[in-house]
Structures are given as structure tokens and as C-alpha cells.
PDB file of N, CA and C in Angstrom:
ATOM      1  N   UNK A   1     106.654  92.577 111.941  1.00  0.00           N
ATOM      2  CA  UNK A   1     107.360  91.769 110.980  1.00  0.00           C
ATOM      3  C   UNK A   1     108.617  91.270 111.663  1.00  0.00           C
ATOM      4  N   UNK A   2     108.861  90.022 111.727  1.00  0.00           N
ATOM      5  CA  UNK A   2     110.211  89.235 112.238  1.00  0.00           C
ATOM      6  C   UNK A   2     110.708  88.831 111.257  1.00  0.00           C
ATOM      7  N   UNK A   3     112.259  89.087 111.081  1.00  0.00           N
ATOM      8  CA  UNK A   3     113.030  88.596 110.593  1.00  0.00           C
ATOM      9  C   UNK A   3     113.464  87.244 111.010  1.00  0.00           C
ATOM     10  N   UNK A   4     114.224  86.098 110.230  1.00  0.00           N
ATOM     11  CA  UNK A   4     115.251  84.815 110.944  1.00  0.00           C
ATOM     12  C   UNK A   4     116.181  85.102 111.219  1.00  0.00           C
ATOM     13  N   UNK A   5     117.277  85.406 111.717  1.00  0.00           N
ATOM     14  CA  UNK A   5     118.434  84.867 112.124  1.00  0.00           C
ATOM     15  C   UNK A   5     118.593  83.523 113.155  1.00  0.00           C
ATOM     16  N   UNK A   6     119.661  83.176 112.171  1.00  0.00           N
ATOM     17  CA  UNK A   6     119.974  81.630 112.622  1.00  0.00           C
ATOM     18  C   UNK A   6     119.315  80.741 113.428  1.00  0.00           C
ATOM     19  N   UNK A   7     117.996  80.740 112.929  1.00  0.00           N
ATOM     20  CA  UNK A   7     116.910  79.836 113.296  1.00  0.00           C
ATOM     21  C   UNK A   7     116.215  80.630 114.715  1.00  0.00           C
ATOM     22  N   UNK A   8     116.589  82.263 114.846  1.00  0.00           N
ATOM     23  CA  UNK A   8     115.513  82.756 115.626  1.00  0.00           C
ATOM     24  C   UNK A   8     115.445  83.617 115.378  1.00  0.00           C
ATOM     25  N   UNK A   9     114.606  85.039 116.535  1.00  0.00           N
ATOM     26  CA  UNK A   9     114.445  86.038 116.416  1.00  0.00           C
ATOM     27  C   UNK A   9     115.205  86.977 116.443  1.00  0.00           C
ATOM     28  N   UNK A  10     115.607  88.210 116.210  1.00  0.00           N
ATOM     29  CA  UNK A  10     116.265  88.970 116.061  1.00  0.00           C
ATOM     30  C   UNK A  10     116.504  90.198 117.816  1.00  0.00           C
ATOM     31  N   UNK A  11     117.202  90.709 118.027  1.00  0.00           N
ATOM     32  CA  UNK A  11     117.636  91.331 118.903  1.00  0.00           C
ATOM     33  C   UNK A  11     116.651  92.387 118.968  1.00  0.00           C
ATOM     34  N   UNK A  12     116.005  93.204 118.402  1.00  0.00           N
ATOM     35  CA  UNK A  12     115.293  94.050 117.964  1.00  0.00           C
ATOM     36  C   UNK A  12     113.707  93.566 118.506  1.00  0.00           C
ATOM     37  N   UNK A  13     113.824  92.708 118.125  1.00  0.00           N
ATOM     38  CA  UNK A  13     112.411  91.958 118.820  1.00  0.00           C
ATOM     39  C   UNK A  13     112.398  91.401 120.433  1.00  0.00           C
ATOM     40  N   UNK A  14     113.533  90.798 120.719  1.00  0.00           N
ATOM     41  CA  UNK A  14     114.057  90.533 121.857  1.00  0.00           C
ATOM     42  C   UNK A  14     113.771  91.984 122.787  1.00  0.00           C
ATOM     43  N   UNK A  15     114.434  93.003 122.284  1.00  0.00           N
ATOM     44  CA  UNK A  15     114.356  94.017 123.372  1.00  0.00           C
ATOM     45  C   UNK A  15     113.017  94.842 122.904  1.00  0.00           C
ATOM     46  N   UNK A  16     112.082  94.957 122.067  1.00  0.00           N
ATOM     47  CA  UNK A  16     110.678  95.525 122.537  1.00  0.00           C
ATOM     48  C   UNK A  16     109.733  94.828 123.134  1.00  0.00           C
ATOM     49  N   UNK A  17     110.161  93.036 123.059  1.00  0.00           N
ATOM     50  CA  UNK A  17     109.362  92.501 124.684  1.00  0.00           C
ATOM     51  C   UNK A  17     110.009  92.498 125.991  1.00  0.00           C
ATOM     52  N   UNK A  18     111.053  93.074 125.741  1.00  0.00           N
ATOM     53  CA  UNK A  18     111.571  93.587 126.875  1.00  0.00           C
ATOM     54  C   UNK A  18     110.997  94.790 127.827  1.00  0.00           C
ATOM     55  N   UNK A  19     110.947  95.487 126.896  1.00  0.00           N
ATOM     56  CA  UNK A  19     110.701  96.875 126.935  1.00  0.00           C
ATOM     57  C   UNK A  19     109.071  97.055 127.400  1.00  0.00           C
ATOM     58  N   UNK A  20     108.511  96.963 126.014  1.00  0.00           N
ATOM     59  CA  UNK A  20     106.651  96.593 126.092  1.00  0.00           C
ATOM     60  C   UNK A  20     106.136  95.964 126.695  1.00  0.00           C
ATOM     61  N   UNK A  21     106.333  94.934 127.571  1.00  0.00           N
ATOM     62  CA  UNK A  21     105.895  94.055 128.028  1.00  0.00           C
ATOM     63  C   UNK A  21     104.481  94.071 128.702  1.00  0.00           C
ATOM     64  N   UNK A  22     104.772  95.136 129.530  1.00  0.00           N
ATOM     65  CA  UNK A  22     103.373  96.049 130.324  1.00  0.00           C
ATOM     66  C   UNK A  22     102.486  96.046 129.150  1.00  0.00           C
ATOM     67  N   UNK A  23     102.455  96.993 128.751  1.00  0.00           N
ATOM     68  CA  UNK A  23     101.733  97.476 127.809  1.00  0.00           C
ATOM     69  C   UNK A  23     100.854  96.217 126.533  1.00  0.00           C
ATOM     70  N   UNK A  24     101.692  95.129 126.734  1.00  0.00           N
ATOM     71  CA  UNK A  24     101.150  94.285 125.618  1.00  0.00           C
ATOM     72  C   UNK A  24     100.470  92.930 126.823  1.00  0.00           C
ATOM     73  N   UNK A  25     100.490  93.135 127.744  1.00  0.00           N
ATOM     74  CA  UNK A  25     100.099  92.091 128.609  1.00  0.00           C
ATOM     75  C   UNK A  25      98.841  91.817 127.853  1.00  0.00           C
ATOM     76  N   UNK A  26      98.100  91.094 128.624  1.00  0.00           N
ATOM     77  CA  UNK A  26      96.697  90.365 127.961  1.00  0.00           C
ATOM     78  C   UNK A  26      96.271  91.394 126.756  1.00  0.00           C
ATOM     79  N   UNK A  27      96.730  90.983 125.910  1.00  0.00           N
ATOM     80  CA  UNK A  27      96.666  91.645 124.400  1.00  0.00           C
ATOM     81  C   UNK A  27      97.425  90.448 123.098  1.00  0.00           C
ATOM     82  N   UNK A  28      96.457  90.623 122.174  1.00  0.00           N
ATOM     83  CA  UNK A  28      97.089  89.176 121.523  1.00  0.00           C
ATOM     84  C   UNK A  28      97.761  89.865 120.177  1.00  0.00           C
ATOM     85  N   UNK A  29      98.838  88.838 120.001  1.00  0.00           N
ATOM     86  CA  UNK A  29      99.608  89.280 118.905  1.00  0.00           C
ATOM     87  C   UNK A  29      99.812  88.144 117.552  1.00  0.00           C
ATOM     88  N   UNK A  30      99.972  89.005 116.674  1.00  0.00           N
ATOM     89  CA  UNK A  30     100.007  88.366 115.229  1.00  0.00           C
ATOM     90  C   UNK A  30     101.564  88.436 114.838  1.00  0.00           C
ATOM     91  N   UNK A  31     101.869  87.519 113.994  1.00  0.00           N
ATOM     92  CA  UNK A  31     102.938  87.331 113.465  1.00  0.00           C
ATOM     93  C   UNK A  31     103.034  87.392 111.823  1.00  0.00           C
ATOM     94  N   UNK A  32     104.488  88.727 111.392  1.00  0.00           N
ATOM     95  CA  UNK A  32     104.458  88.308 110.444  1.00  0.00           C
ATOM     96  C   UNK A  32     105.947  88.078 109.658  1.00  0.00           C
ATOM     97  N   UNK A  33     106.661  86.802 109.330  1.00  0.00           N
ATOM     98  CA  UNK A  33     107.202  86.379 109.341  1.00  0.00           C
ATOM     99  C   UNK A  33     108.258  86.055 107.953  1.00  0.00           C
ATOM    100  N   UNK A  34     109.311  86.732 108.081  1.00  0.00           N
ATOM    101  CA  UNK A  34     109.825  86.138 106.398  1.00  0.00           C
ATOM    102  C   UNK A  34     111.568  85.732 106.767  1.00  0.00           C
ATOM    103  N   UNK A  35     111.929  84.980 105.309  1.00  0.00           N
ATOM    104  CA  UNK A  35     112.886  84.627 105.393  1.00  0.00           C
ATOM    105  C   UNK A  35     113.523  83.820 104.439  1.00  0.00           C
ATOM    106  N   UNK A  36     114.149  82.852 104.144  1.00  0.00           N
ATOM    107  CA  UNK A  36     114.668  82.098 102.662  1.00  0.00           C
ATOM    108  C   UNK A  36     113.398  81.140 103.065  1.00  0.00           C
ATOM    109  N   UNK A  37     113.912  79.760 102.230  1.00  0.00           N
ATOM    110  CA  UNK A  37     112.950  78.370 102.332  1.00  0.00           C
ATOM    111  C   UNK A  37     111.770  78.509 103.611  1.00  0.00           C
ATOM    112  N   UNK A  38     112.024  78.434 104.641  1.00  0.00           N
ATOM    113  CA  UNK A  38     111.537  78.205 105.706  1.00  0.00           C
ATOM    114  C   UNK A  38     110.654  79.565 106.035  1.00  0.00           C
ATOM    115  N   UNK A  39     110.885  80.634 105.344  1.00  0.00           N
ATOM    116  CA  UNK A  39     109.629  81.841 105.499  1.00  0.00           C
ATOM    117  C   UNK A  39     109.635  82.689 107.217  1.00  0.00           C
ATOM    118  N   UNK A  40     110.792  82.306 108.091  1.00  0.00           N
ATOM    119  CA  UNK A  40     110.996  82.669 109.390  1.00  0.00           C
ATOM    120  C   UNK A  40     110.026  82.016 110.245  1.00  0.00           C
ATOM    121  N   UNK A  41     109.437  80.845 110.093  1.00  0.00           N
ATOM    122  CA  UNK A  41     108.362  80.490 110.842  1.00  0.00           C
ATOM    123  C   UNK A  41     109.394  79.740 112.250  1.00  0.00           C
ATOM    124  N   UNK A  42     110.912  79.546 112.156  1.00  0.00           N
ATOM    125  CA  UNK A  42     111.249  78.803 113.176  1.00  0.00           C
ATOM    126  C   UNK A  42     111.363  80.090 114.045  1.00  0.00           C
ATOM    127  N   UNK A  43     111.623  81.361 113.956  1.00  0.00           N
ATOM    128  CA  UNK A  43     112.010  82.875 114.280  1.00  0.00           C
ATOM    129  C   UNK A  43     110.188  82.754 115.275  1.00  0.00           C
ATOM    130  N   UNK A  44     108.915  82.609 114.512  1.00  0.00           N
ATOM    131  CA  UNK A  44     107.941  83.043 115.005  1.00  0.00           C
ATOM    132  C   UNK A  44     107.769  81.536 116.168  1.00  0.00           C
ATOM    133  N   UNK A  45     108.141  80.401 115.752  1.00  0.00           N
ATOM    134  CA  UNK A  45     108.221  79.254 116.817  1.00  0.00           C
ATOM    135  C   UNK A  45     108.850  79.491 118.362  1.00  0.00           C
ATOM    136  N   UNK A  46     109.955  80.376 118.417  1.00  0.00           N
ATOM    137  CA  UNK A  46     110.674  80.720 118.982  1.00  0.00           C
ATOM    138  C   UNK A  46     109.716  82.141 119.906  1.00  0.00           C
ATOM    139  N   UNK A  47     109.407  82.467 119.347  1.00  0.00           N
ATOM    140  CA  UNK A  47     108.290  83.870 119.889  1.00  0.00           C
ATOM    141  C   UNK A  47     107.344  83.176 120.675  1.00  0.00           C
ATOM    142  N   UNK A  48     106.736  82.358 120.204  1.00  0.00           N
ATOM    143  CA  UNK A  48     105.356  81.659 120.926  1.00  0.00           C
ATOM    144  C   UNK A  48     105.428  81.812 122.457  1.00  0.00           C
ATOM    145  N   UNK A  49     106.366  80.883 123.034  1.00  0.00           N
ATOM    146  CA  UNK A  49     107.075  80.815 124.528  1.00  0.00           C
ATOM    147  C   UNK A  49     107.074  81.985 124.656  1.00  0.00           C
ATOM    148  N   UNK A  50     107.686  82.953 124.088  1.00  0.00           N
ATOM    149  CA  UNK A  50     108.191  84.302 124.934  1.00  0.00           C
ATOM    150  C   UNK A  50     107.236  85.460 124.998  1.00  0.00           C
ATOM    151  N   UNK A  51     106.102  85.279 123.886  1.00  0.00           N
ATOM    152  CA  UNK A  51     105.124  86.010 124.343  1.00  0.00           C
ATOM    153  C   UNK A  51     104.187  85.435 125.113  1.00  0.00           C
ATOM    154  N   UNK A  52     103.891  84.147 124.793  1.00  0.00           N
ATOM    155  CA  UNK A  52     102.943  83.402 126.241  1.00  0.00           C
ATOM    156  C   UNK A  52     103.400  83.704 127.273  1.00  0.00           C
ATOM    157  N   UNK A  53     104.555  83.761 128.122  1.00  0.00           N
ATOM    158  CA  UNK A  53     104.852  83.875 129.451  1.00  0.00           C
ATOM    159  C   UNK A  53     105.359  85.486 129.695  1.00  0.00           C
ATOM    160  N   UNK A  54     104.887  86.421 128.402  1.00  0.00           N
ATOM    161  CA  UNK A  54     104.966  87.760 129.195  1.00  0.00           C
ATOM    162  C   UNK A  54     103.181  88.058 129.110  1.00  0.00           C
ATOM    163  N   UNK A  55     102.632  87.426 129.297  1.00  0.00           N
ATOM    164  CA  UNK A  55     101.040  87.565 129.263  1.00  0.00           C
ATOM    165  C   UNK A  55     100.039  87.696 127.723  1.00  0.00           C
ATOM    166  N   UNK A  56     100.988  87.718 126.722  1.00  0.00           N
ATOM    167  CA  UNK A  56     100.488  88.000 125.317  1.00  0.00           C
ATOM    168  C   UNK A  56      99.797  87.099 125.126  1.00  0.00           C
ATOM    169  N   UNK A  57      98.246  86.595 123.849  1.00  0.00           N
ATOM    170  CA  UNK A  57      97.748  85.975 123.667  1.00  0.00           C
ATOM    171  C   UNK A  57      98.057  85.337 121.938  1.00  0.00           C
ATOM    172  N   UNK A  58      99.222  84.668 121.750  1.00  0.00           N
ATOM    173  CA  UNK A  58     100.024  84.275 120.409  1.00  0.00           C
ATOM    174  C   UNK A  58      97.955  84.111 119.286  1.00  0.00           C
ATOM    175  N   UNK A  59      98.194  84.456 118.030  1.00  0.00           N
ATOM    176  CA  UNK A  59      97.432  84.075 117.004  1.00  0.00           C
ATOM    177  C   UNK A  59      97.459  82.594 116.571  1.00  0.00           C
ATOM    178  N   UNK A  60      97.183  81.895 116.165  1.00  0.00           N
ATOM    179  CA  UNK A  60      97.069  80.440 115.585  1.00  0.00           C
ATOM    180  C   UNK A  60      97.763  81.197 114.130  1.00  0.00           C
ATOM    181  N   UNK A  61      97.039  81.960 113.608  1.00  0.00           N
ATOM    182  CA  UNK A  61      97.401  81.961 112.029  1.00  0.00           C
ATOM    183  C   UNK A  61      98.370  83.317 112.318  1.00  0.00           C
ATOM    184  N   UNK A  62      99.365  82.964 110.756  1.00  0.00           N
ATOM    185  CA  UNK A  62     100.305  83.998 110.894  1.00  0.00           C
ATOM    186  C   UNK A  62     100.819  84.079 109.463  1.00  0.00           C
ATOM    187  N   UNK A  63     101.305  84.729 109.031  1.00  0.00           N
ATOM    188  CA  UNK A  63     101.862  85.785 107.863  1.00  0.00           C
ATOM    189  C   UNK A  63     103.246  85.092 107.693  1.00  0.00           C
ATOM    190  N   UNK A  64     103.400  84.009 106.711  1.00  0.00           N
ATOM    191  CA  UNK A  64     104.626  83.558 106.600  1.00  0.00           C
ATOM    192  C   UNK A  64     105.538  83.985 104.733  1.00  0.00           C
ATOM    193  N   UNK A  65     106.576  84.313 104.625  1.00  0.00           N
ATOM    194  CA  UNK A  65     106.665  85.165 103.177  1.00  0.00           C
ATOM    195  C   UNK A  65     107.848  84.428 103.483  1.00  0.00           C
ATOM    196  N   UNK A  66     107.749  83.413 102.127  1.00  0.00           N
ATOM    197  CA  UNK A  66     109.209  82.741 102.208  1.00  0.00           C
ATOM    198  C   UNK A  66     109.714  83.081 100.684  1.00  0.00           C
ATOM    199  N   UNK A  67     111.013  83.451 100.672  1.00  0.00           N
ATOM    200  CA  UNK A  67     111.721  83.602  99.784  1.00  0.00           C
ATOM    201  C   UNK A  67     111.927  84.966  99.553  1.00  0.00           C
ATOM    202  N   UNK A  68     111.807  85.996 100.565  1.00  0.00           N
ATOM    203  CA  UNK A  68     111.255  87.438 100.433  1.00  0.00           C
ATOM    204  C   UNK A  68     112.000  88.570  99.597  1.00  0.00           C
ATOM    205  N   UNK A  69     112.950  87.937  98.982  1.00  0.00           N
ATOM    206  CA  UNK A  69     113.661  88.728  98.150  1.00  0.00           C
ATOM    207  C   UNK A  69     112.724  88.429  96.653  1.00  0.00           C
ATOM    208  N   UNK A  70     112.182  87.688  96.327  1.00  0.00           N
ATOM    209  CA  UNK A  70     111.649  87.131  94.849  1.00  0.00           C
ATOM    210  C   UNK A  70     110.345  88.245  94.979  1.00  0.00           C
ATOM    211  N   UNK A  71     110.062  88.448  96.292  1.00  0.00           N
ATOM    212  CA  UNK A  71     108.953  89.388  96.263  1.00  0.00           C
ATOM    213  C   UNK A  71     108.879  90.838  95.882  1.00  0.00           C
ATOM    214  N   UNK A  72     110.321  91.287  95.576  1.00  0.00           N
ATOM    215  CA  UNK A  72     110.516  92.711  95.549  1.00  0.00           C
ATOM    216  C   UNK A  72     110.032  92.688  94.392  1.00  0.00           C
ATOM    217  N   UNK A  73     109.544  93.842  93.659  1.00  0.00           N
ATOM    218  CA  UNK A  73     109.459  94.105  92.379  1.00  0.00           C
ATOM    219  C   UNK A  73     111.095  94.945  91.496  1.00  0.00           C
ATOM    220  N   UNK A  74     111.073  94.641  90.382  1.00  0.00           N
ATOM    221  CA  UNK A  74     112.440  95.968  90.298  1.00  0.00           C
ATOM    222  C   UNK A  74     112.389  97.258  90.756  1.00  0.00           C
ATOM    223  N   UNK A  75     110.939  97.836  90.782  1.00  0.00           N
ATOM    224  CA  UNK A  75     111.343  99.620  91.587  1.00  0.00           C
ATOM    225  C   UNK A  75     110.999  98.705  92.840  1.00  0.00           C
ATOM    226  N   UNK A  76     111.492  98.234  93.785  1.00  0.00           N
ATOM    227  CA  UNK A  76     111.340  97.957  94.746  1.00  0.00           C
ATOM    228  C   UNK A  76     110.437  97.993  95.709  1.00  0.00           C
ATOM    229  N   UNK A  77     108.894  97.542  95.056  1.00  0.00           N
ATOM    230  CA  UNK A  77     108.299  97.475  95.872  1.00  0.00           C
ATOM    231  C   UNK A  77     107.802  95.683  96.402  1.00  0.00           C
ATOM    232  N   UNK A  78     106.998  95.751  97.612  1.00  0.00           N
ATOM    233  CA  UNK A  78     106.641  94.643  97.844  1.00  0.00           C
ATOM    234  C   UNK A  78     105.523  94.001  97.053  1.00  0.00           C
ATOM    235  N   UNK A  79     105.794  92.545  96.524  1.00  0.00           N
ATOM    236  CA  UNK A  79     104.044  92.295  95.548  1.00  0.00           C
ATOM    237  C   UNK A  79     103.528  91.002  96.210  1.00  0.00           C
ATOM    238  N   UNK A  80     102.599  90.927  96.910  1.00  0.00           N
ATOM    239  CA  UNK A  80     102.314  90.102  97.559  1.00  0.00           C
ATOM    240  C   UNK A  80     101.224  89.124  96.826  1.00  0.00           C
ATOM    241  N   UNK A  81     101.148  87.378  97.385  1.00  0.00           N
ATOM    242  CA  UNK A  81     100.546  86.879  96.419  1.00  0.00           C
ATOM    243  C   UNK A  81      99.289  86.834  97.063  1.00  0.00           C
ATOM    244  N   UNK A  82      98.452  85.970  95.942  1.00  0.00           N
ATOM    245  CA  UNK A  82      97.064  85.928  96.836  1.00  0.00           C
ATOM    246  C   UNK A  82      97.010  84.910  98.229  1.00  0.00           C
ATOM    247  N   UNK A  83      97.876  84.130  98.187  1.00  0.00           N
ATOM    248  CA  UNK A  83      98.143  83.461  99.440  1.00  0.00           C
ATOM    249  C   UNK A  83      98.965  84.354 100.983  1.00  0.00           C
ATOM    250  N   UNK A  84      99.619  85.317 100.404  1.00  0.00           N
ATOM    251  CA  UNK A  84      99.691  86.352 101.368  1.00  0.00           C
ATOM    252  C   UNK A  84      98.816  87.112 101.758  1.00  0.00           C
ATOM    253  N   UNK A  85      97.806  87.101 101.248  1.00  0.00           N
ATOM    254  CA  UNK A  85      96.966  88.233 101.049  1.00  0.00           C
ATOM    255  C   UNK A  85      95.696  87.487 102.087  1.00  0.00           C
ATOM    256  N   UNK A  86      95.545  86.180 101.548  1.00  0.00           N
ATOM    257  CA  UNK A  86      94.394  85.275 102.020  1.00  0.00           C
ATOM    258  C   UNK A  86      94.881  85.039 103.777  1.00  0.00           C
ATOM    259  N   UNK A  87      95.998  84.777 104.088  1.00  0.00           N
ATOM    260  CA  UNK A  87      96.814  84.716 105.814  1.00  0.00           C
ATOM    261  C   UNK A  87      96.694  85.622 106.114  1.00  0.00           C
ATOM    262  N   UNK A  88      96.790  87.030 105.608  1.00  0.00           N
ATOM    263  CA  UNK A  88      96.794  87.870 106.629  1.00  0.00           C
ATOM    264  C   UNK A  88      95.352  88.444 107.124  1.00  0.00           C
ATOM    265  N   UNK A  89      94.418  88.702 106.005  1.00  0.00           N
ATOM    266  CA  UNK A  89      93.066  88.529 106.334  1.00  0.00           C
ATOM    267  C   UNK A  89      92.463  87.492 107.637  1.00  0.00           C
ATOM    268  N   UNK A  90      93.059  86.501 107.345  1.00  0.00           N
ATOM    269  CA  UNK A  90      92.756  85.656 108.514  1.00  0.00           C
ATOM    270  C   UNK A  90      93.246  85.542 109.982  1.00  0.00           C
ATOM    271  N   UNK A  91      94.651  86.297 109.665  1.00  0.00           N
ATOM    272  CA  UNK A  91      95.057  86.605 110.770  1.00  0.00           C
ATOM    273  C   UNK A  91      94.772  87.860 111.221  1.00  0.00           C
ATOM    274  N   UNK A  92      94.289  88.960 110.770  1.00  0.00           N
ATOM    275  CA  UNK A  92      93.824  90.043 111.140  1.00  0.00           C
ATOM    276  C   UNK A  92      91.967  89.701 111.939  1.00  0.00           C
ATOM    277  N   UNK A  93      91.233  89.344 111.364  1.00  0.00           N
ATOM    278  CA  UNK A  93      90.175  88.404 111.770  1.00  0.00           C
ATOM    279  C   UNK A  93      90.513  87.355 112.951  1.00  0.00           C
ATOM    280  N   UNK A  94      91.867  86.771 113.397  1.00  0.00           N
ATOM    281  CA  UNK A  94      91.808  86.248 114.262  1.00  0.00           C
ATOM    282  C   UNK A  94      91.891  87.516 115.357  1.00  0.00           C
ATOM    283  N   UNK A  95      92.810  88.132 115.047  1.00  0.00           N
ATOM    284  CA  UNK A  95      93.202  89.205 116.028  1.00  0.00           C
ATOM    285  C   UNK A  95      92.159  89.733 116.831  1.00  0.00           C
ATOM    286  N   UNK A  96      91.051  90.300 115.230  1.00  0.00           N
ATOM    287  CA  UNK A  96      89.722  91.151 115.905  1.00  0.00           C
ATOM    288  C   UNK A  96      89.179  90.035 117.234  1.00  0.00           C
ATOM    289  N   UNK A  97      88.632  88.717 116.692  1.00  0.00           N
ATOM    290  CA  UNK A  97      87.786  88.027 117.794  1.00  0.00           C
ATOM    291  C   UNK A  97      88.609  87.981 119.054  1.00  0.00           C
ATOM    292  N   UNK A  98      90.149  88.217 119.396  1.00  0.00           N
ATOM    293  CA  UNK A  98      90.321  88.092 120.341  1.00  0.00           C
ATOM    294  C   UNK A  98      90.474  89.486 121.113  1.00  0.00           C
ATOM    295  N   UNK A  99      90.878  90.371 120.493  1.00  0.00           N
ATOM    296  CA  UNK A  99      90.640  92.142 120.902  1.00  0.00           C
ATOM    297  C   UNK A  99      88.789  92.221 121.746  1.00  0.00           C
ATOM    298  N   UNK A 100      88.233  91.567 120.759  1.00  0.00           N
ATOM    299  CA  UNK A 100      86.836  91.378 121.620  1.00  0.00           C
ATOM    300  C   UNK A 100      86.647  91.199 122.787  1.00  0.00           C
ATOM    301  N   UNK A 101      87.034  89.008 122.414  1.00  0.00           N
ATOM    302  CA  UNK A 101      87.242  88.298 123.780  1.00  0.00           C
ATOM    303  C   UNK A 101      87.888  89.024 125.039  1.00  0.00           C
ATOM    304  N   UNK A 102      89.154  89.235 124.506  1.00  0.00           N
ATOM    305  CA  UNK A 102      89.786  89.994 125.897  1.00  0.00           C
ATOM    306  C   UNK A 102      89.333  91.315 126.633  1.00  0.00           C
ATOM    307  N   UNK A 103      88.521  92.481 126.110  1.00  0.00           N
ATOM    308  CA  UNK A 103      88.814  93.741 126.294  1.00  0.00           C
ATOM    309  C   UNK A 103      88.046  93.380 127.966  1.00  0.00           C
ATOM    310  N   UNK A 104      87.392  92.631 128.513  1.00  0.00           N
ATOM    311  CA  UNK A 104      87.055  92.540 129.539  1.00  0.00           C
ATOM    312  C   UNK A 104      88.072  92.019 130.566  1.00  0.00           C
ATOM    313  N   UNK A 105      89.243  91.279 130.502  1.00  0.00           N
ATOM    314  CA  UNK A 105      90.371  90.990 130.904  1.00  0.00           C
ATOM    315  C   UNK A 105      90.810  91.952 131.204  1.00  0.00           C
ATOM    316  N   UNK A 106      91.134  92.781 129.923  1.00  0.00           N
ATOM    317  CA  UNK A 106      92.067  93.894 130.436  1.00  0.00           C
ATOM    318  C   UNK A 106      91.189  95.972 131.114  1.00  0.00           C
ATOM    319  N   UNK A 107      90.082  95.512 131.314  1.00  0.00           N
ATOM    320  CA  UNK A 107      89.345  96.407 131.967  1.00  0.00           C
ATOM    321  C   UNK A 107      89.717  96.247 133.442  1.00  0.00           C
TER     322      UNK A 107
END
């Protein structure tokens, strides 16, 4: 999950592709993304570049939750809609076909 700050990613994210990098090489990653109006998708725009050139394989589809405070419930939980529900399925399904595709890459 990525947060926005000021139209990017957060420090926190910055330093576990720092960190992980090895480990996530030819391995593809999903995004899931929140924030006011814009849902953090400029935060996951910003990721694309930086996981392509540490060897990661970015998802097409991704998990965008805009307005993410309207989502809390009062006991504070998360309530997700069916359009959250319908992206991430698809992005989990993208994930699988490429965990497939790749596992011979990374053998």
C-alpha cells in the first residue's frame, strides 16, 4: 500500500527498494494506492520508473482508493466498494500470470 505525499512516494517505500532490491529482482509487483481526489495514482506513476530499472516487473492494473478517509467505517474499519474489490481481483490475477511467466527467469 502507497501512500501520496506531494505528488509522490513516501520515504518508507523509497528505502525498502532500496533495501529489497535483490530479492524483488525479476519478480512483478502490484500496486495499491490511496489518497484524496487523485487516489495516489501520481505516488504509483512515480514507482513505475523505479521499479522497472531495479529489475521489477510493474502490473498494468492497480488498486487505486481515492478519498480514503470516506472509507473508514465509524468503528474504524476499512469498507471497500465493489469497484475495489473488482481491481484488486484483477490485479491479483495479473500478478498470478506473471509469477508463472517469470518463475523460469528467475530459476
Amino acid at each position: 500500500m502507497v501512500p501520496e505525499y506531494n505528488h509522490g512516494y513516501n520515504a518508507a517505500t523509497k528505502n525498502a527498494l532500496d533495501y529489497l532490491h535483490d530479492e524483488w529482482r525479476n519478480k512483478p509487483v502490484g500496486f495499491v494506492s490511496y489518497g484524496g481526489i487523485a487516489a495516489g495514482t501520481r505516488s504509483v506513476q512515480m514507482l513505475i520508473p523505479a521499479v522497472t530499472s531495479l529489475g521489477m516487473i510493474p502490473a498494468v492494473t492497480s488498486v487505486n482508493i481515492p478519498l480514503i478517509r470516506r472509507m473508514i467505517t465509524p468503528e474504524g474499519e476499512f469498507a471497500a466498494t465493489r469497484i475495489l474489490d473488482d481491481s484488486g481481483i484483477a490485479m491479483l490475477d495479473e500478478l498470478a500470470r506473471w509469477i508463472a511467466d517469470l518463475k523460469s527467469v528467475r530459476a
